[in-house]
Protein backbone atom coordinates (compact mmCIF):
# COMPACT_ATOMS: atom_id res chain seq x y z
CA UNK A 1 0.00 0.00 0.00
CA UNK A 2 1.48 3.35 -1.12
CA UNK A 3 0.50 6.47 1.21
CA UNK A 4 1.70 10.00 0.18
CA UNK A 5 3.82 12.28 2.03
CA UNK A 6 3.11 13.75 5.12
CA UNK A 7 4.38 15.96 7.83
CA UNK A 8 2.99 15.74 11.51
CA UNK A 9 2.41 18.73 13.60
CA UNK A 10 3.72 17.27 16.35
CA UNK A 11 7.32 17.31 14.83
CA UNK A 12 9.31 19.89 17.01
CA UNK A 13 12.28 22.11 16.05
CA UNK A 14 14.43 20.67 13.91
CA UNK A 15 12.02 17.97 12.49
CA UNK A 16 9.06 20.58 12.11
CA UNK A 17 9.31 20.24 8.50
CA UNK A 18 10.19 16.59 8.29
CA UNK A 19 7.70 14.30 5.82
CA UNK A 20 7.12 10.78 5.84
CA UNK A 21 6.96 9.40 2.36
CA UNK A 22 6.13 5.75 1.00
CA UNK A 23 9.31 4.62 1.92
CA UNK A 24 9.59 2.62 5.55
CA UNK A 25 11.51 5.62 8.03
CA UNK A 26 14.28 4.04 10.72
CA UNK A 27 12.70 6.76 12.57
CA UNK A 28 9.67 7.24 12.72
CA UNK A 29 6.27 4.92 12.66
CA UNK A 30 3.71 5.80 9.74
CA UNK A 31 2.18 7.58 12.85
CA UNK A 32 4.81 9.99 13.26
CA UNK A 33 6.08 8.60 16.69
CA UNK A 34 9.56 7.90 17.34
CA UNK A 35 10.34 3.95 17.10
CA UNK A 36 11.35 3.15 21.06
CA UNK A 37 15.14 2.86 20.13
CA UNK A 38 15.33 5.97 18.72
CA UNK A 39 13.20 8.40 21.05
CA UNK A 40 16.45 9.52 23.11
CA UNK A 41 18.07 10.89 19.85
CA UNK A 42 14.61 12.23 19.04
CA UNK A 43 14.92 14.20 22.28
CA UNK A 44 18.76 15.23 21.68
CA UNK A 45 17.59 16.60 18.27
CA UNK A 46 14.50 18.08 19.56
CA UNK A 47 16.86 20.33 22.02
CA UNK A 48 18.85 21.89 19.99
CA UNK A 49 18.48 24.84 17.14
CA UNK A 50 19.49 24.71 13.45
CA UNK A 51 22.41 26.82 14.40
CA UNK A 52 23.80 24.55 16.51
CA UNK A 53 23.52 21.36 14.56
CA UNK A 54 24.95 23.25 11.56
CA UNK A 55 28.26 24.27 13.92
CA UNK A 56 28.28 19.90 14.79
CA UNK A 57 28.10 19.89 11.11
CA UNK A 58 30.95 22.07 10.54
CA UNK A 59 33.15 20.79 13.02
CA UNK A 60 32.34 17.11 11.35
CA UNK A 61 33.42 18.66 7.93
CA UNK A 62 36.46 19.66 9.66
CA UNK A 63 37.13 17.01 11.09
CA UNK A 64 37.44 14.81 8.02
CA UNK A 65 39.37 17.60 6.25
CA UNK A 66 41.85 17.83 9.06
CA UNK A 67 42.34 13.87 9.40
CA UNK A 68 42.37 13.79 5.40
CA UNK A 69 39.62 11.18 4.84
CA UNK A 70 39.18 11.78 1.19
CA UNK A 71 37.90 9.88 -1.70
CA UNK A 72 38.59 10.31 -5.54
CA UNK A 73 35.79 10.77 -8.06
CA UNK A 74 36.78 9.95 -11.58
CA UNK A 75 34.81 12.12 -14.03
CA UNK A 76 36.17 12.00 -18.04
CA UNK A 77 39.75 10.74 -17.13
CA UNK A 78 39.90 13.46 -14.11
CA UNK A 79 40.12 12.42 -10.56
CA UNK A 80 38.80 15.20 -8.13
CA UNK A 81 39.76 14.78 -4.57
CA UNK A 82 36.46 15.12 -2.18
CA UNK A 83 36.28 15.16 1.45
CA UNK A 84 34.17 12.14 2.87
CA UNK A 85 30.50 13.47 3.27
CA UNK A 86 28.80 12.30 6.77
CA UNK A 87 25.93 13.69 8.07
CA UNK A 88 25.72 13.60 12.20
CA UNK A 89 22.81 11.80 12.55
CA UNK A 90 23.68 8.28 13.17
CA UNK A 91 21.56 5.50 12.30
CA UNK A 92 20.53 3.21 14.96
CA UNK A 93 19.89 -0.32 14.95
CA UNK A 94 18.51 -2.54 17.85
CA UNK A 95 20.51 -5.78 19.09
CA UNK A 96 17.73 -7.95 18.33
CA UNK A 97 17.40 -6.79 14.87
CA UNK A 98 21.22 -7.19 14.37
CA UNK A 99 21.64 -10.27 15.58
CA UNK A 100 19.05 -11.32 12.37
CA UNK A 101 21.02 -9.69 9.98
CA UNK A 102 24.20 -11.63 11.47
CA UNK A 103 22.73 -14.87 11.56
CA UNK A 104 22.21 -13.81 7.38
CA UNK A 105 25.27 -13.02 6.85
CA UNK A 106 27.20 -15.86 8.29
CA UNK A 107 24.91 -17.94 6.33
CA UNK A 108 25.49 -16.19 2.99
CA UNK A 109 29.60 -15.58 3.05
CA UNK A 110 29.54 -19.74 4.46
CA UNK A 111 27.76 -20.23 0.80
CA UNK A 112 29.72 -18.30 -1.02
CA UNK A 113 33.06 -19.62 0.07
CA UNK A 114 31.69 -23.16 -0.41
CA UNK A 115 30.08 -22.27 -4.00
CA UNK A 116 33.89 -20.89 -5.13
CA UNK A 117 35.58 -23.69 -3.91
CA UNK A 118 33.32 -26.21 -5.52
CA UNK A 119 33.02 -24.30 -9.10
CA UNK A 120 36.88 -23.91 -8.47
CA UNK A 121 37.42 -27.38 -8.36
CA UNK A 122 34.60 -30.68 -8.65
CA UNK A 123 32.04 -28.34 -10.22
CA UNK A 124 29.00 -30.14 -8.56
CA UNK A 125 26.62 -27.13 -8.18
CA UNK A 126 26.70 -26.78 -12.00
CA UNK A 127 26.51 -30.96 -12.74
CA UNK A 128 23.30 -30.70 -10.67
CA UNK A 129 22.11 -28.22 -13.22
CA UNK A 130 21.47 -25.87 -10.39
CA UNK A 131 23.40 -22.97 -12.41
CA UNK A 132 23.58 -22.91 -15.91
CA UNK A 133 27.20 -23.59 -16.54
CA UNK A 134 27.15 -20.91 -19.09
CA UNK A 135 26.83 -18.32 -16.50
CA UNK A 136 30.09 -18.91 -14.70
CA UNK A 137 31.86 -19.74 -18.46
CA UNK A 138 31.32 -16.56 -19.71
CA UNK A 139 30.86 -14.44 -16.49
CA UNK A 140 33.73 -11.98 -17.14
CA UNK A 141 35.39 -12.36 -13.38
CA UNK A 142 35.44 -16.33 -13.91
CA UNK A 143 39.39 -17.13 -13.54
CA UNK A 144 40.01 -20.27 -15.65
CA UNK A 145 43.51 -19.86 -14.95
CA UNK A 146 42.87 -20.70 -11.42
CA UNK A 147 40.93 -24.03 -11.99
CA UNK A 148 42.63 -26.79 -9.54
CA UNK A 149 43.87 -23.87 -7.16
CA UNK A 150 44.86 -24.68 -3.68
CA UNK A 151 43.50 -21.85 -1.43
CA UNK A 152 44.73 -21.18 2.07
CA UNK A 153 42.48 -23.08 4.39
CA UNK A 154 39.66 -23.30 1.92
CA UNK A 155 38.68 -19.80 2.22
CA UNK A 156 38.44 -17.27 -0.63
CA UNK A 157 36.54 -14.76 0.89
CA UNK A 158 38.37 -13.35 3.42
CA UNK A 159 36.33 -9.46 3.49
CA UNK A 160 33.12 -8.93 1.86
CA UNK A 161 31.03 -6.23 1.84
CA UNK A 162 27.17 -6.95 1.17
CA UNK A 163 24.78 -4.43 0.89
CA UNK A 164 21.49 -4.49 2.52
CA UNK A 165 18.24 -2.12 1.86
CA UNK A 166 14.72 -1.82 3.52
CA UNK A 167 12.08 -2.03 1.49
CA UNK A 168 8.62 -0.25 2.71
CA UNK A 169 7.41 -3.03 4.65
CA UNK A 170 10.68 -2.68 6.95
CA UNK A 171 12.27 -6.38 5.30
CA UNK A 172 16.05 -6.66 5.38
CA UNK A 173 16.89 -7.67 1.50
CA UNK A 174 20.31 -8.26 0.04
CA UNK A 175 20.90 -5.67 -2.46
CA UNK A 176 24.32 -7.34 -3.65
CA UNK A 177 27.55 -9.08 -2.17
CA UNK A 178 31.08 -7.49 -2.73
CA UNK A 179 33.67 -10.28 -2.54
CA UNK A 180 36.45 -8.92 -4.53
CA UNK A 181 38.09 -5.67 -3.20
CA UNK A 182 34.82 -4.25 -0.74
CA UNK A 183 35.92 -0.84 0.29
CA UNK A 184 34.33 1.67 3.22
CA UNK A 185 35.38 -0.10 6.73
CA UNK A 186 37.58 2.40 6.75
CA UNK A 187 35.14 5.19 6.49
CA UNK A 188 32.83 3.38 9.00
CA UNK A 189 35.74 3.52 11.99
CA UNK A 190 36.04 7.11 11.04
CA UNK A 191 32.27 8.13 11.50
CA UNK A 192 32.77 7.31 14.85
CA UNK A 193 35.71 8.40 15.49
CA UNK A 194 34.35 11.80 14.14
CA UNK A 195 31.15 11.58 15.59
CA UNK A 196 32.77 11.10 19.24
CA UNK A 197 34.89 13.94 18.93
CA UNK A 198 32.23 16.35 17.73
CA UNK A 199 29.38 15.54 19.61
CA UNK A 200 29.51 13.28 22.79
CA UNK A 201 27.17 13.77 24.16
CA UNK A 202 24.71 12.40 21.93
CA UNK A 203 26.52 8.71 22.78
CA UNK A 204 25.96 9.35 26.65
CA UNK A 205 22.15 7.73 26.61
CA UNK A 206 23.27 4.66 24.33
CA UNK A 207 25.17 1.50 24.53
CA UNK A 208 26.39 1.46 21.87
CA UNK A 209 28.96 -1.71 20.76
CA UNK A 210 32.37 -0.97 19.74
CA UNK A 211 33.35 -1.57 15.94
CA UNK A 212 37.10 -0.28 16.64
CA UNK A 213 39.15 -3.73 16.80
CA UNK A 214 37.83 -4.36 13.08
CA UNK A 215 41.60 -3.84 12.23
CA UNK A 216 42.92 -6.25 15.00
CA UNK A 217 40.29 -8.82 13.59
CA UNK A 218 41.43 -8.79 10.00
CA UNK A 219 44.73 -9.28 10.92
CA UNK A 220 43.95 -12.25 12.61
CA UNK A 221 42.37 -12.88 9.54
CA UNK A 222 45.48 -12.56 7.56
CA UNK A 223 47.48 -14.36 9.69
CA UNK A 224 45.38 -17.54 9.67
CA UNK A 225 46.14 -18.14 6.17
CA UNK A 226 49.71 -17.40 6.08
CA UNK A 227 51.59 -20.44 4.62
CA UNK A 228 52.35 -23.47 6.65
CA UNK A 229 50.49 -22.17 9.80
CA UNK A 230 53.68 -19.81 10.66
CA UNK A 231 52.30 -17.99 13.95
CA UNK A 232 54.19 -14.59 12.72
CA UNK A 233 53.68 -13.88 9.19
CA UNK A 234 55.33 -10.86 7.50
CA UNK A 235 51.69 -8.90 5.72
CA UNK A 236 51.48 -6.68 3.85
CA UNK A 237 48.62 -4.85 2.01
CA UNK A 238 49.15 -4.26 -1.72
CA UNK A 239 47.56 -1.15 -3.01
CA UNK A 240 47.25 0.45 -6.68
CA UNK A 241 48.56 3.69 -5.57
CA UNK A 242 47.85 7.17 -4.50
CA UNK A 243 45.60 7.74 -7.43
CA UNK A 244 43.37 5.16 -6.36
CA UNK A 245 39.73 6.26 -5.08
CA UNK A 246 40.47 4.09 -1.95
CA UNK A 247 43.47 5.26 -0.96
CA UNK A 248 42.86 7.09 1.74
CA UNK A 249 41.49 3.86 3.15
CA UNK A 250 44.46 2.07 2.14
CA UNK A 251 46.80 3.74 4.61
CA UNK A 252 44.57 3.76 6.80
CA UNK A 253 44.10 0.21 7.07
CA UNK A 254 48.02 -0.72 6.69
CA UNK A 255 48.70 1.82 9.51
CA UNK A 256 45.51 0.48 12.04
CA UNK A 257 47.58 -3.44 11.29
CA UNK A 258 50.79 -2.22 11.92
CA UNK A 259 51.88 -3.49 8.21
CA UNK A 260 53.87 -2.36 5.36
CA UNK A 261 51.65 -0.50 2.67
CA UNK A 262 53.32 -1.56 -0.41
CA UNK A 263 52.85 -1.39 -4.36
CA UNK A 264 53.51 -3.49 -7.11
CA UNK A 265 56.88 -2.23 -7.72
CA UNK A 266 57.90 -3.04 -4.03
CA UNK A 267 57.29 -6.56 -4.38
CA UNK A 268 60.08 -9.01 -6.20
CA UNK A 269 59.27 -12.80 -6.88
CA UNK A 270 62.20 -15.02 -6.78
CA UNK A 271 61.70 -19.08 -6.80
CA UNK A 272 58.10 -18.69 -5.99
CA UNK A 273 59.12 -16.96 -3.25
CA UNK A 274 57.62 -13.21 -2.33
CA UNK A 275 60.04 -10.35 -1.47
CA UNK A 276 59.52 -6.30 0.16
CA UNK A 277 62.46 -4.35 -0.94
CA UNK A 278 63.40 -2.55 2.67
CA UNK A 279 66.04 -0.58 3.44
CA UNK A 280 67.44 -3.30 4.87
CA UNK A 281 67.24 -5.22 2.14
CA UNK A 282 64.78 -8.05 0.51
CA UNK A 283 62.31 -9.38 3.86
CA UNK A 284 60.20 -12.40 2.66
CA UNK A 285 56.21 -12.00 2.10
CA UNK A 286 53.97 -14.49 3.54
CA UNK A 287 50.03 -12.84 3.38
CA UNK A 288 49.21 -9.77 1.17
CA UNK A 289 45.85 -8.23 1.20
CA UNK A 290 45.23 -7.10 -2.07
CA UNK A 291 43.11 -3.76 -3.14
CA UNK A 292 44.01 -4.76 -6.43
CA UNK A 293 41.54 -6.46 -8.91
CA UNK A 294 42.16 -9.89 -10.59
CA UNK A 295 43.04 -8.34 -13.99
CA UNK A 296 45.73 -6.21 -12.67
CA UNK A 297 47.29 -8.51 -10.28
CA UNK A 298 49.83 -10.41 -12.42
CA UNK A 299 50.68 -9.22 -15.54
CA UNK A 300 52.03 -12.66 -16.92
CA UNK A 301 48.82 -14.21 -16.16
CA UNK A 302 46.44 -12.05 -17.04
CA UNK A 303 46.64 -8.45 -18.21
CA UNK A 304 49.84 -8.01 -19.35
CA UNK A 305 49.90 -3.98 -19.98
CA UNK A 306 49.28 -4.00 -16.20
CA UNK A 307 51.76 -1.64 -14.42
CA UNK A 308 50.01 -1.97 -10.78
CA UNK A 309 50.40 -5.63 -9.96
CA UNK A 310 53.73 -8.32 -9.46
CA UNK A 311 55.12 -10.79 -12.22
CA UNK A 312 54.87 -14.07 -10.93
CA UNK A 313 52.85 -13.69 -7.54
CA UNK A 314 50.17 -15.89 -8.97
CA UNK A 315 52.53 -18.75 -9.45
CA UNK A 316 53.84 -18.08 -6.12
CA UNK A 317 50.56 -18.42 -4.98
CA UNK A 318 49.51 -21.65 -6.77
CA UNK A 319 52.74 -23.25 -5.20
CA UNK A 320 51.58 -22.13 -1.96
CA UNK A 321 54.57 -19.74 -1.00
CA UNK A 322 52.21 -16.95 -0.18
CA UNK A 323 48.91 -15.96 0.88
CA UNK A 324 46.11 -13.92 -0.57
CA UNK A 325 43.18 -12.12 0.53
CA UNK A 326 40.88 -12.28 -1.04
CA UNK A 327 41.55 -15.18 -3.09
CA UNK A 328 41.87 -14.78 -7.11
CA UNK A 329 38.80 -15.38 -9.17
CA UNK A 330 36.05 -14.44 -6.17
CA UNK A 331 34.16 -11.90 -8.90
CA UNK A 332 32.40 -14.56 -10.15
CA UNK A 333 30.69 -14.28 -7.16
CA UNK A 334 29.56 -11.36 -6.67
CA UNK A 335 28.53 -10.85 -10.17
CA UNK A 336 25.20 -9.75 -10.76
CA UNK A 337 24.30 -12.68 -13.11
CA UNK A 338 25.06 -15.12 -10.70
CA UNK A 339 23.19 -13.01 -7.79
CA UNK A 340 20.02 -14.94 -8.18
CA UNK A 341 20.59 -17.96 -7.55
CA UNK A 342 22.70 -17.23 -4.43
CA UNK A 343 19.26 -18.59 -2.40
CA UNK A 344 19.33 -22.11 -4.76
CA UNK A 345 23.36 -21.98 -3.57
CA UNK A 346 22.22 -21.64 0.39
CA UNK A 347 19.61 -24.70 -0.28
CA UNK A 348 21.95 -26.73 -2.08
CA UNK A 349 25.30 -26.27 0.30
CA UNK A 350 23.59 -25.84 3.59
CA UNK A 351 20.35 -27.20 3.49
CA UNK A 352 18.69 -24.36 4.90
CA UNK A 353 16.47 -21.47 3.84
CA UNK A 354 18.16 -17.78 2.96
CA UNK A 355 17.69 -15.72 6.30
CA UNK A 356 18.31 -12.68 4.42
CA UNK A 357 16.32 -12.46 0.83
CA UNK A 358 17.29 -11.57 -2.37
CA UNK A 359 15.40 -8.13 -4.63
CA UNK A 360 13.37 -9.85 -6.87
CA UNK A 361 15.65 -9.96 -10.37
CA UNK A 362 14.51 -10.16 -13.81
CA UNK A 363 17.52 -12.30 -16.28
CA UNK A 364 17.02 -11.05 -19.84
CA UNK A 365 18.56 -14.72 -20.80
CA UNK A 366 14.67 -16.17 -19.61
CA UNK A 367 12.78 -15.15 -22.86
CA UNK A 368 9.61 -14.17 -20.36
CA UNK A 369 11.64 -11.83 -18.30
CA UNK A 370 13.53 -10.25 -21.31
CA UNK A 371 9.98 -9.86 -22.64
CA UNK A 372 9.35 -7.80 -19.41
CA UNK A 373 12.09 -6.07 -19.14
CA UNK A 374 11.84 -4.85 -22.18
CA UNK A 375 8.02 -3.73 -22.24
CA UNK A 376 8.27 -1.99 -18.24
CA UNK A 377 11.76 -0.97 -18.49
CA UNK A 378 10.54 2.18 -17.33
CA UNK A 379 9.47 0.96 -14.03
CA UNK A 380 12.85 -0.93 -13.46
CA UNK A 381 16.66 -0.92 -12.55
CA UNK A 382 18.67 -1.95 -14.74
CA UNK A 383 21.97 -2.71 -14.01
CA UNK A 384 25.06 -4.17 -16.33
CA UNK A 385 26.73 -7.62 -14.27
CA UNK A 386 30.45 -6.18 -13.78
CA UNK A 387 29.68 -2.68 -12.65
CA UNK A 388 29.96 -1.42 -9.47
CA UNK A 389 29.92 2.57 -7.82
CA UNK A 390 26.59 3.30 -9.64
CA UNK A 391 28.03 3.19 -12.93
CA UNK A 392 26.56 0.83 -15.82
CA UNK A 393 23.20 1.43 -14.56
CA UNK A 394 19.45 3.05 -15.63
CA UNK A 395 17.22 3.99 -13.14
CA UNK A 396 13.94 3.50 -15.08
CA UNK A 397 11.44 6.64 -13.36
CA UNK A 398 14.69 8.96 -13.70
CA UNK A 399 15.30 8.18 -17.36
CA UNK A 400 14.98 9.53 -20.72
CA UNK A 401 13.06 7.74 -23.49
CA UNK A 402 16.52 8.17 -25.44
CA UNK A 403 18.81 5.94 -22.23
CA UNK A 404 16.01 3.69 -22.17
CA UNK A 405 16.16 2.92 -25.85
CA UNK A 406 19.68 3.00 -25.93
CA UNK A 407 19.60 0.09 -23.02
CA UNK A 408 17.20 -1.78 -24.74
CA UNK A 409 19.58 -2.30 -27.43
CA UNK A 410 22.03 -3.63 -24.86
CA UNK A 411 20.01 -5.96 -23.01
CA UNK A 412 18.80 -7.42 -25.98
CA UNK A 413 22.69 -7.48 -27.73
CA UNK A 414 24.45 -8.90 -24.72
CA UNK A 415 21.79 -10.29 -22.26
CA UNK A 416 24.54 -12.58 -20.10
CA UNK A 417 25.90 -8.42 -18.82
CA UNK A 418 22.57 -7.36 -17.21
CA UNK A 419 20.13 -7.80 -14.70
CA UNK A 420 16.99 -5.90 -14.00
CA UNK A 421 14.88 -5.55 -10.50
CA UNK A 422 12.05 -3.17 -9.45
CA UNK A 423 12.89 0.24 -8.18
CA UNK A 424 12.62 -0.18 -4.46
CA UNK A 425 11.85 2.78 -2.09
CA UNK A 426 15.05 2.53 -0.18
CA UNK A 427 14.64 3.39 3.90
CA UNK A 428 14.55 6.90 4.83
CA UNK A 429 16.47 8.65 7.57
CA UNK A 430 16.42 12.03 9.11
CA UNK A 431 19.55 14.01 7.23
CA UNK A 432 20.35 17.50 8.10
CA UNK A 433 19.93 19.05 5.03
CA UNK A 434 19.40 22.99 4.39
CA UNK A 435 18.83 24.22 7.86
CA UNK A 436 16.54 21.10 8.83
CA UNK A 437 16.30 17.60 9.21
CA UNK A 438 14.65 15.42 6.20
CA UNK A 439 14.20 12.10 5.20
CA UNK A 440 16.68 10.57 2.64
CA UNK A 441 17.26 7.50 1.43
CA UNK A 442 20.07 5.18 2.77
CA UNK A 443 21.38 1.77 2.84
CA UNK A 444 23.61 -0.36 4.91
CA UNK A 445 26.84 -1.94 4.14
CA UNK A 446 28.39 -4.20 6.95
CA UNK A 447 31.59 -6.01 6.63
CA UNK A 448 32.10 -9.94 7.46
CA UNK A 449 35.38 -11.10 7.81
CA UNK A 450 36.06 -15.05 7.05
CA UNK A 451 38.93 -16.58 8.58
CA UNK A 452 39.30 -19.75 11.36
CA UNK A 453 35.51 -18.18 12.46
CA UNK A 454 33.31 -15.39 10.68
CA UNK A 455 33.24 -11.83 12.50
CA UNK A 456 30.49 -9.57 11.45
CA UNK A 457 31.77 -6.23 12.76
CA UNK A 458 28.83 -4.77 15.07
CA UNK A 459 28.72 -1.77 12.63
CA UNK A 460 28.45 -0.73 9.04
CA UNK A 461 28.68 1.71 6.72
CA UNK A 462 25.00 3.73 6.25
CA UNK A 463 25.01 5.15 3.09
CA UNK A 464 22.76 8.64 2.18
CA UNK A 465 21.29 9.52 -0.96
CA UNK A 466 22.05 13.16 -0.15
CA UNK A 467 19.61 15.20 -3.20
CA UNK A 468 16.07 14.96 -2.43
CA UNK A 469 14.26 11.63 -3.77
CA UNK A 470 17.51 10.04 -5.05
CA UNK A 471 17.61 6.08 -4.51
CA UNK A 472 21.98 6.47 -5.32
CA UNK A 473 23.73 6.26 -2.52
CA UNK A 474 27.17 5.62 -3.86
CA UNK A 475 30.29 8.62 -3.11
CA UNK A 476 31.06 8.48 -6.50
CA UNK A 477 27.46 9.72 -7.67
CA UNK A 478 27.18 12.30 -4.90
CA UNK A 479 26.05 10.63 -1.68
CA UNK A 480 26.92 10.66 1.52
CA UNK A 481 27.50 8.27 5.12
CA UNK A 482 26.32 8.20 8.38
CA UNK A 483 27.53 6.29 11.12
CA UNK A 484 25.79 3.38 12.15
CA UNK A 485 25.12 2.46 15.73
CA UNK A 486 24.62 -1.63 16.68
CA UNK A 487 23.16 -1.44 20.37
CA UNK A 488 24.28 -4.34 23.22
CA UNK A 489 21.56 -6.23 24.41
């Protein structure tokens, strides 16, 4: 049931404007009455004038300038430098509710792991005919290269990222699973390290759990894999460069682990072996944690124009020398095409039912929902497989007759590259915005980490749709973050 906007009179101060819209609001009840975990921020909020929230605004802004959390935006071959964008108002979420969306998570990154090592290797998932082996053959992160690969411990997932939205009946829905190189923990920590620091107060009424030994728990992470068990690995993390739009979080992370932040052209293979030039000379490698995608990694395996990765590190890693996180060829997980049938995966490898559903997807390789997608593609997403950061994707109600047109051509000339789901009214959330708080739309990104257990970090990244009535939440296309509070019991 839709119902139209509309703004309560009982709303005080800064929320005297505020409208609730179709979408489901973390806030508020379609009554207009605080939900019980969130009336003591209501109250917080309700004290204080424009004036002052705009100075906690400024001195968040400040903040992030002064610590230099950043992010690049890459518009027609041009990276501008932004500050991070986080509005004050953190998003709350009860421990009961949590612990559902933990128990989901577990669940799905258990799958996933077992669904790579098993198309990686004995293939039964697709024998069973319950994935049409011509979606992982031609899904364009599918490493063939690595067929018969050894992976540390079994686990090729070490950090994923999986995005989770609201739709308006309040339902927790996957949105999609980043398994490759997830970025944003870093920009989660910092929220609250921000949010702390500029307002204190606000934290005085809640318990709120601690996300800050994320760092400590990834390198526990890291060290469970190293080669041979060895209880003191040498890591390091292996990073594009400074002109990479994660960067900042880069150093960040390094620095947090206490481990060398190195680049391609620090790294030397010799007998299988990996080497750090130091100052001291060549120190031996065990576990790297690579923000570096599959294609760049190794230029004798697979791009070979590639300037960012090592010559011969995949070798060393098929003979076992060294460790990687995440493992090579996990894209073919997290690709869109193969999205769907992550519930059939949880069925067939677990035996149990998804706790956490999928959006409702439409493959334009089934004639009938090519048929669809093509006759209401103005009612849908689309979205091309391999894309990622809002790019490669049309937003039916927000398009032109000319986009949708041109991505009709493209669904129906390469129908493997896209998916299609209904627009869903993402959550709203109250966002200072203009002198006043309004609702915008956000979703939530936590972080699981995989290793000898699976950690989801109490915590997550919220992400804002900052201009009115947007459904993007992604930096890249203008939003912004909040940070994300997971209450104790």
């Amino acid at each position: 049931m839709s119902h139209p906007p509309s703004t309560h009179p009982g709303f005080p101060g800064l929320f005297k404007d505020y409208n609730l819209g179709p979408a489901y609001d973390e806030m508020f009840t379609r009554e207009g009455v605080a939900r019980p975990h969130y009336q003591m921020l209501l109250r917080q909020l309700s004290s204080l004038s424009a004036d002052a929230f705009r100075r906690i605004r400024a001195m968040t802004e400040l903040s992030m300038l002064q610590d230099g959390v950043g992010f690049t935006v890459y518009r027609q071959e041009e990276g501008i430098e932004r500050v991070w964008p986080m509005d004050p108002v953190p998003r709350i979420i009860p421990a009961k509710e949590w612990s559902h969306i933990e128990r989901g998570l577990i669940q799905r990154i258990l799958t996933l792991n077992l669904f790579l090592k098993d198309i990686y290797s004995d293939q039964f998932i697709l024998r069973d005919r319950i994935i049409d082996p011509r979606l992982i053959y031609e899904g364009g992160y599918f490493r063939r290269e690595f067929m018969g690969g050894k992976v540390p411990r079994d686990v090729y997932i070490h950090v994923c990222g999986t995005d989770l939205i609201r739709g308006v009946d309040g339902q927790y829905l996957v949105l999609e699973d980043n398994g490759r190189t997830p970025s944003g923990v870093s920009y989660m920590l910092t929220n609250r390290q921000v949010l702390k620091h500029v307002w204190p107060q606000v934290f005085e009424q809640y318990d709120v759990r601690s996300n800050d030994d994320y760092p400590a728990a990834l390198l526990d992470v890291l060290r469970y894999i190293a080669p041979g068990g060895n209880p003191d690995p040498t890591v390091v993390l292996l990073s594009p460069g400074i002109y990479n739009s994660a960067y900042f979080e880069h150093t960040f992370l390094a620095q947090r682990m206490g481990v060398e932040l190195v680049e391609g052209r620090d790294l030397v293979v010799d007998q299988n072996r990996i080497f750090m030039r130091t100052t001291r000379g060549l120190e031996r490698v065990d576990v790297i944690y690579r923000r570096i995608d599959d294609d760049f990694l190794d230029p004798l395996v697979f791009r070979p124009d590639s300037m960012l990765g090592v010559p011969g590190v995949v070798s060393a890693y098929r003979a076992g020398q060294v460790a990687l996180a995440n493992s090579i060829g996990t894209g073919i997980a997290d690709d869109k095409g193969i999205y769907p049938f992550v519930p059939a995966m949880i069925r067939y490898y677990l035996k149990q039912d998804p706790i956490l559903p999928n959006v409702e997807t439409f493959r334009p390789l089934v004639k009938s929902h090519m048929d669809h997608i093509l006759a209401n593609i103005g009612d849908l997403v689309v979205k091309t497989v391999n894309e990622s950061g809002g790019y490669g994707m049309l937003i039916g109600p927000a398009s032109t007759s000319k986009q949708r047109d041109e991505f009709r051509d493209l669904v129906r000339a390469k129908p493997r590259d896209f998916i299609a789901q209904p627009v869903i009214q993402l959550s709203a959330h109250p966002t200072f915005v203009e002198g006043k708080l309004e609702g915008r739309h956000v979703d939530l990104r936590p972080f699981v980490l995989c290793g000898e257990k699976v950690t989801v970090v109490p915590g997550a990244l919220t992400r804002v749709a900052l201009p009115r009535g947007s459904l993007v939440v992604n930096s890249s296309q203008g939003g912004g973050s909040k940070d994300t509070w997971v209450l104790a019991e």
